[in-house]
N, C-alpha and C. Protein backbone atom coordinates (compact mmCIF):
# COMPACT_ATOMS: atom_id res chain seq x y z
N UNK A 1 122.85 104.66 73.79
CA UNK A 1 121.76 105.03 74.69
C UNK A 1 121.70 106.55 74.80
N UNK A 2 120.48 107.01 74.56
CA UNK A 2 120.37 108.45 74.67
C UNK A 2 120.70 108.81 76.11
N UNK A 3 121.03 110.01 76.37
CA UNK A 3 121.50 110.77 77.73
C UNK A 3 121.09 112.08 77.78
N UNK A 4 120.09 112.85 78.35
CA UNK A 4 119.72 114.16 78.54
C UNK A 4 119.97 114.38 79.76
N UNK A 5 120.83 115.11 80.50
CA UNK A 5 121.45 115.68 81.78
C UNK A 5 120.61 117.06 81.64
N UNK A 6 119.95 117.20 82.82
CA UNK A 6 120.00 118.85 82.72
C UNK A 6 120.27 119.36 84.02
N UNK A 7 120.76 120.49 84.05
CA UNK A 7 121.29 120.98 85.11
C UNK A 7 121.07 123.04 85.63
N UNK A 8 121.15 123.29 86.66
CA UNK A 8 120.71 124.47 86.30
C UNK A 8 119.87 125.06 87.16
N UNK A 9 118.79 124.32 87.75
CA UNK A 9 117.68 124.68 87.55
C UNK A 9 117.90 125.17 89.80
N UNK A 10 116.82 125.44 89.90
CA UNK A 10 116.92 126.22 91.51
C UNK A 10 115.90 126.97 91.95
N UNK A 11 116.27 127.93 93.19
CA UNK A 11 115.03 129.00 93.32
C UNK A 11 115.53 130.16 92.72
N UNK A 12 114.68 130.93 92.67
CA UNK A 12 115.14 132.52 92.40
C UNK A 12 113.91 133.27 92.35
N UNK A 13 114.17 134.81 92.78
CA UNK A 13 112.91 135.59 93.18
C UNK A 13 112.33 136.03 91.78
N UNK A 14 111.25 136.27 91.96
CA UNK A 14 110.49 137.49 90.50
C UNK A 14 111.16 138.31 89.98
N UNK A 15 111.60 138.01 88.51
CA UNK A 15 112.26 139.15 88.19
C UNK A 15 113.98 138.49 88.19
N UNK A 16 113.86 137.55 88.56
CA UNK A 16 115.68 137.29 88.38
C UNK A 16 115.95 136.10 87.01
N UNK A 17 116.77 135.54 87.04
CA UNK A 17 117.64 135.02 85.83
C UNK A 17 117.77 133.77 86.04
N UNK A 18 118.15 132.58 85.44
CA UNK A 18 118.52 131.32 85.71
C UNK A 18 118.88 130.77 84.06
N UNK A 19 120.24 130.15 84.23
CA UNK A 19 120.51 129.36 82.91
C UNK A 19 120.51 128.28 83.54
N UNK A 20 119.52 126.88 82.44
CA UNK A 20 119.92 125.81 82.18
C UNK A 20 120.36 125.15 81.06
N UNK A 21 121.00 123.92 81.47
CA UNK A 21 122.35 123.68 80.58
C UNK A 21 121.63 122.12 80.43
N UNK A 22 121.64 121.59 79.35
CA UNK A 22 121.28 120.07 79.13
C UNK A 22 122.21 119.75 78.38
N UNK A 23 123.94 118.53 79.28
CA UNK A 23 124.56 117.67 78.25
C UNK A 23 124.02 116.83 77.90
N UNK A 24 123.96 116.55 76.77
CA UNK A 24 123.80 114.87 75.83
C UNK A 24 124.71 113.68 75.52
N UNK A 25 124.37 112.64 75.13
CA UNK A 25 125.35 111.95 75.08
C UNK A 25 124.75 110.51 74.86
N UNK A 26 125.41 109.89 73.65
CA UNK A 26 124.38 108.83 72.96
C UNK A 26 124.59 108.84 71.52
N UNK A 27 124.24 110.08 71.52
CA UNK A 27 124.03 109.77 69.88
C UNK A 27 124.75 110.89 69.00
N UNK A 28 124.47 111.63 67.80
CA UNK A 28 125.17 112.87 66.98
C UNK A 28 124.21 113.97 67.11
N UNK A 29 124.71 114.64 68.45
CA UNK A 29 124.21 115.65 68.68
C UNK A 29 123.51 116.78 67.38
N UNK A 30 124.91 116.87 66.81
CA UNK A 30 124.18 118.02 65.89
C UNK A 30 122.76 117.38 64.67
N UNK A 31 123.10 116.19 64.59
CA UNK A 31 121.95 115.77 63.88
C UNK A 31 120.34 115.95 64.54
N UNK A 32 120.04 116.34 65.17
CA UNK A 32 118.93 116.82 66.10
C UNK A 32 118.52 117.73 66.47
N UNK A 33 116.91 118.59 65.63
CA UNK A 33 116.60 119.25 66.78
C UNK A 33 116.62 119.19 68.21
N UNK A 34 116.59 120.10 69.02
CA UNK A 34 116.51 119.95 70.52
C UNK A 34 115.41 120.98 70.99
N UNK A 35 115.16 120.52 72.22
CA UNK A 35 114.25 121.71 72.79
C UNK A 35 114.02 121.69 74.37
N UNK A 36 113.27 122.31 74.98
CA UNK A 36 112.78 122.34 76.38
C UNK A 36 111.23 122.53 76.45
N UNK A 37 111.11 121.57 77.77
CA UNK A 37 109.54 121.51 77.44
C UNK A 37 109.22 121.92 79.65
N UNK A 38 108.17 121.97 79.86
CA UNK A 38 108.25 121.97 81.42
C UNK A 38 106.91 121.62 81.68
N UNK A 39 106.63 121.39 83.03
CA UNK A 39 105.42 120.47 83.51
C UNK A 39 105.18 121.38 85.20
N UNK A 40 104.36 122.22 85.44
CA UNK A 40 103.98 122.69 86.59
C UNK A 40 103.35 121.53 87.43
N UNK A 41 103.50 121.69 88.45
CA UNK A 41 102.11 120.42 89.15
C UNK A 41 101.01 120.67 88.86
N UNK A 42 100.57 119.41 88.66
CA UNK A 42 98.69 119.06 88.28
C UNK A 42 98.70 120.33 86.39
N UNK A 43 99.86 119.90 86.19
CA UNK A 43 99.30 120.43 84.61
C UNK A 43 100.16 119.45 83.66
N UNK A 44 99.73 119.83 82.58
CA UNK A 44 100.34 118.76 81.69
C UNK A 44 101.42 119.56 80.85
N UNK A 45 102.57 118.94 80.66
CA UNK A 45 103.84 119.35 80.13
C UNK A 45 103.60 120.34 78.63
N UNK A 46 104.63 121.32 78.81
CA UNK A 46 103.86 122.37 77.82
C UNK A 46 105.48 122.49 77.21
N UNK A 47 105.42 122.92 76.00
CA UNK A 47 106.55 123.50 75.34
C UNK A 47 107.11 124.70 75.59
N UNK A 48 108.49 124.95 75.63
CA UNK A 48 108.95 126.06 75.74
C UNK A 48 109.52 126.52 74.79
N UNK A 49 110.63 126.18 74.45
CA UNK A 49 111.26 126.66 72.73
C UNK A 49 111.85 125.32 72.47
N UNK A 50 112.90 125.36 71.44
CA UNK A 50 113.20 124.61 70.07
C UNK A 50 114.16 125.65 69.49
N UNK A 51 115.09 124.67 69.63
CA UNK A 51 116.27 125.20 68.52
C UNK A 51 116.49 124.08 66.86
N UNK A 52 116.69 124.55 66.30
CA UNK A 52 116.96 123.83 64.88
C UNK A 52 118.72 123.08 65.24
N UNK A 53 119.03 122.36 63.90
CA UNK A 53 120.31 121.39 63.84
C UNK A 53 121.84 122.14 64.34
N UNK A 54 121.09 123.37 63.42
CA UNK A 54 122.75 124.08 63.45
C UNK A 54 122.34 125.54 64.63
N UNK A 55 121.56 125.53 64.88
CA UNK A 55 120.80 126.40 65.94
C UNK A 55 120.69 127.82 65.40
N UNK A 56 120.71 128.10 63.97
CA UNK A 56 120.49 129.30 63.47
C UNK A 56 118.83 129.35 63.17
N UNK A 57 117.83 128.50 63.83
CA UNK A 57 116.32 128.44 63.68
C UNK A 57 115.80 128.35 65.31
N UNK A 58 114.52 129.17 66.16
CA UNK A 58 114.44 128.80 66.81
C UNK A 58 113.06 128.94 66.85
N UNK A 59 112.13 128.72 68.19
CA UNK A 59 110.66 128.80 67.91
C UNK A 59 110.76 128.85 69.44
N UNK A 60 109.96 129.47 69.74
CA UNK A 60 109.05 130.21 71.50
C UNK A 60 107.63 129.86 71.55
N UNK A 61 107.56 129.39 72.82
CA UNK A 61 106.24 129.61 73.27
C UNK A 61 105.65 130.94 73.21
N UNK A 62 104.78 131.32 73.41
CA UNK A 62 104.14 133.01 73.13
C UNK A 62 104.69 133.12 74.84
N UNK A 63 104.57 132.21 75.93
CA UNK A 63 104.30 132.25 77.23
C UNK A 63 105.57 133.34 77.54
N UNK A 64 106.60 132.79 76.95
CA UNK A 64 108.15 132.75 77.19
C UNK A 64 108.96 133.96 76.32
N UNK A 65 108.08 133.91 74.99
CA UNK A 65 108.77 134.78 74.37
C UNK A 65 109.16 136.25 74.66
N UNK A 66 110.37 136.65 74.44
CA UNK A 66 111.06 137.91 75.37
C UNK A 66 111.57 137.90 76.14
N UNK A 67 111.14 136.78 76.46
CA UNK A 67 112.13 136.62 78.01
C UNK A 67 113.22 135.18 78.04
N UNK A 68 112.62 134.22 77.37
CA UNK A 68 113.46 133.13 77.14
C UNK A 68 113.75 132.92 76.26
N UNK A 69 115.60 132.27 76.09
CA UNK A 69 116.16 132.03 74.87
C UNK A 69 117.15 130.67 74.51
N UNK A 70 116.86 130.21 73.79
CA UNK A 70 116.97 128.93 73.61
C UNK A 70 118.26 128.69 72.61
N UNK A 71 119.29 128.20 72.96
CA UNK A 71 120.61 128.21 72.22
C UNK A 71 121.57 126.71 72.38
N UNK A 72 122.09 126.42 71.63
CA UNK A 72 123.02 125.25 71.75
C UNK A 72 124.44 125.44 71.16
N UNK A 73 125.04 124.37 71.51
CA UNK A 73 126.40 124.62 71.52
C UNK A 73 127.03 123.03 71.06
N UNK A 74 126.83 122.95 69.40
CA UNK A 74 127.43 121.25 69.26
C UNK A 74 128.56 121.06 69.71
N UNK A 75 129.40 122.24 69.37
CA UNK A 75 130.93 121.48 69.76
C UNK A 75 131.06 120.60 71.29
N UNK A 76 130.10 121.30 72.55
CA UNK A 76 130.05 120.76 73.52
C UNK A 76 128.60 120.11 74.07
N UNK A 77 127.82 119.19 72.87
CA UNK A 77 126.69 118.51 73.08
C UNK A 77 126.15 118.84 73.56
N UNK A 78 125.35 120.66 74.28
CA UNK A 78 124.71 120.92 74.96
C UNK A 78 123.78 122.02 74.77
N UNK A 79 123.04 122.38 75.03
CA UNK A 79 121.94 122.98 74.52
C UNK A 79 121.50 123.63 75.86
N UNK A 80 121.07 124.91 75.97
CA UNK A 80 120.94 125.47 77.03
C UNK A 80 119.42 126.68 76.66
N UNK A 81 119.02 127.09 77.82
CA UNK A 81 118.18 128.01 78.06
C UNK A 81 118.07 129.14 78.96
N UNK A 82 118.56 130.16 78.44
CA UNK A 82 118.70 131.36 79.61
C UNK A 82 117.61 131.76 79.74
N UNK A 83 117.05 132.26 81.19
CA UNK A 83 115.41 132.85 81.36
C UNK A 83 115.92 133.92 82.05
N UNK A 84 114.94 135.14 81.94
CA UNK A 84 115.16 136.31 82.23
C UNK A 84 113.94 136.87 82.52
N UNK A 85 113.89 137.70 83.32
CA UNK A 85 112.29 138.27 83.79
C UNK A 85 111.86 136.93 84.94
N UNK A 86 112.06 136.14 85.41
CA UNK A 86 111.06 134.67 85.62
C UNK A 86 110.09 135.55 86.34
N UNK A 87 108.53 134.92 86.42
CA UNK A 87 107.95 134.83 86.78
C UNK A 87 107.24 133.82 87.73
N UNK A 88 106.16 134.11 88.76
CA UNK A 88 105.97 132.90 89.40
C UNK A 88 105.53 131.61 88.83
N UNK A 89 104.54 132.30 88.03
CA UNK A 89 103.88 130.95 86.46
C UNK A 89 105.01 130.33 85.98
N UNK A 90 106.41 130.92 85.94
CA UNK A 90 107.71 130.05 85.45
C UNK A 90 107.97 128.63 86.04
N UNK A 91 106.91 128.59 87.40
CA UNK A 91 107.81 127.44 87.85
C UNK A 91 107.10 125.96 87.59
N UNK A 92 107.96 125.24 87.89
CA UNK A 92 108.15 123.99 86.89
C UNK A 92 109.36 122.97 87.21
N UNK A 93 109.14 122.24 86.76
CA UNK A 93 110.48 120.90 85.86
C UNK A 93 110.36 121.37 85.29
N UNK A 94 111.58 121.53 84.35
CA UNK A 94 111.84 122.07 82.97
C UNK A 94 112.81 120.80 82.60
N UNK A 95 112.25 120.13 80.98
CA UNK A 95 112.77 118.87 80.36
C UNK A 95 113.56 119.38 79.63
N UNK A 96 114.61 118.63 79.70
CA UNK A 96 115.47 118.64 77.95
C UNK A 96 115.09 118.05 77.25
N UNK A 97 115.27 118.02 75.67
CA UNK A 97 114.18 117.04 74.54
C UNK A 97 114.83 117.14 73.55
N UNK A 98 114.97 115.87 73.05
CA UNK A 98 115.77 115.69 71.72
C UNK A 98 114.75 115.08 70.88
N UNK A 99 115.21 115.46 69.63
CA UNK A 99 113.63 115.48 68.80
C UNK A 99 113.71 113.68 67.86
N UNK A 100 112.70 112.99 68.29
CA UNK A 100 112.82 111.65 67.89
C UNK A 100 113.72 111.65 66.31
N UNK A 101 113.65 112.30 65.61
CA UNK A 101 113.72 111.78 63.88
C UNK A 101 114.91 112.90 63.89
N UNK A 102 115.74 112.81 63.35
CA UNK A 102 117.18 113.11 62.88
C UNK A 102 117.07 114.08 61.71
N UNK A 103 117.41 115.33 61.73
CA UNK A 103 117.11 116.25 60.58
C UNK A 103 115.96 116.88 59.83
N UNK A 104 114.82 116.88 61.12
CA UNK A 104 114.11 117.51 60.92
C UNK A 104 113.84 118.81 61.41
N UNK A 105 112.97 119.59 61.13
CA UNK A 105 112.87 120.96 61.23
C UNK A 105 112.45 120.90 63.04
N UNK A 106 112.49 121.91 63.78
CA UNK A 106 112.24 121.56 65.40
C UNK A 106 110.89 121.91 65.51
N UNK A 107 110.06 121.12 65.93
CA UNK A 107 108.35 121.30 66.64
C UNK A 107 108.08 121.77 67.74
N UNK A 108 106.87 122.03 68.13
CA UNK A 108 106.13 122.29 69.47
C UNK A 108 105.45 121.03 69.74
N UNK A 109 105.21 119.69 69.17
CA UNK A 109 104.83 118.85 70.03
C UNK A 109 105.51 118.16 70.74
N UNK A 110 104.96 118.07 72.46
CA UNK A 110 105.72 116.63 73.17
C UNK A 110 105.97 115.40 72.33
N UNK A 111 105.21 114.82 71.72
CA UNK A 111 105.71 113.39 71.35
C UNK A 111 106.22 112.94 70.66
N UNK A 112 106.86 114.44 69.76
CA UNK A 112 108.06 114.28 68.96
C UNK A 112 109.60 114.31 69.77
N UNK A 113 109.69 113.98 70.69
CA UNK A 113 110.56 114.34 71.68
C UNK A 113 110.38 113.46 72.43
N UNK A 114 111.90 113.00 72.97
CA UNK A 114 112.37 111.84 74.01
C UNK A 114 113.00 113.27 74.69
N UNK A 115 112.77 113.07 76.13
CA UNK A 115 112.90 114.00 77.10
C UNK A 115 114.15 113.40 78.20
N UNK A 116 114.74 114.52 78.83
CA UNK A 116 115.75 114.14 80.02
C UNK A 116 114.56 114.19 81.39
N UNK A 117 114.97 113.98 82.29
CA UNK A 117 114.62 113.55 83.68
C UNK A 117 114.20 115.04 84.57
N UNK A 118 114.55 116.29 83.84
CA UNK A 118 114.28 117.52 84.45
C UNK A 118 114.79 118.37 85.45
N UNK A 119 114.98 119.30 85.50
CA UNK A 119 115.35 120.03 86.61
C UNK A 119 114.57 121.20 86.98
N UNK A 120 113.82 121.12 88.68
CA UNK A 120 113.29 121.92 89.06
C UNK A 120 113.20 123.60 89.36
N UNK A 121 112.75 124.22 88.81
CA UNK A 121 112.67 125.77 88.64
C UNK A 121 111.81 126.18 89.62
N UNK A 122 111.58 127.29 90.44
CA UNK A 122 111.43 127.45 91.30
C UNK A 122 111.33 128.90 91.76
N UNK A 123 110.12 129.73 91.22
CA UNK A 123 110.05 131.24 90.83
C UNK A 123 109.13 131.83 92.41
N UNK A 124 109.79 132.79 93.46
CA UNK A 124 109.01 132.63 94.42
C UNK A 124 108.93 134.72 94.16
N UNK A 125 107.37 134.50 94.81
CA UNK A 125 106.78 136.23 94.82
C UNK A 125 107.34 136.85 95.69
């Protein structure tokens, strides 16, 4: 059974920092792209980045890029996202996402991706 934990997530003012951390657990981690995706209220869930298998590939939203960075860690099944700069537009659920098909290159679409349960972000002016 797949398992996306994410953890991390909180308030913090304009301009500050927040890492989240998504363990897995289920299946062979490293065989999987991964990524993070997030969902503001009354909008529909948008991509954030994507890391590749061995995490030497990654891909950004334009939204995010510069400021967020998207990294994993097989030895400890987890895949994380440091944000920097946040902004108020930052806030959100932010999903963990493991990419349906096993050894493929990492995408920007949702529905290539089975998602974790989220953790709330929380960017105040």
């Amino acid at each position: 059974q797949v398992m996306l934990v994410e953890s991390g997530g909180g308030l913090v003012q304009a301009g500050g920092s927040l890492r989240l951390s998504c363990t897995a657990s289920g299946f062979t981690f490293g065989s999987y792209a991964m990524g993070w995706f997030r969902q503001a209220p009354g909008e529909e869930r948008e991509f954030v980045a994507a890391v590749s298998r061995s995490g030497g590939s990654t891909i950004d939203a334009d939204t995010v890029k510069g400021r967020f960075t998207i990294s994993r860690d097989n030895a400890k099944n987890t895949v994380y996202l440091q944000m920097n700069s946040l902004k108020p537009e930052d806030t959100a659920v932010y999903y963990c996402a493991r990419d349906r098909i096993p050894f493929r290159t990492p995408t920007m679409t949702a529905a290539d991706y089975y998602w974790g349960k989220g953790t709330l972000v929380t960017v105040s002016s």
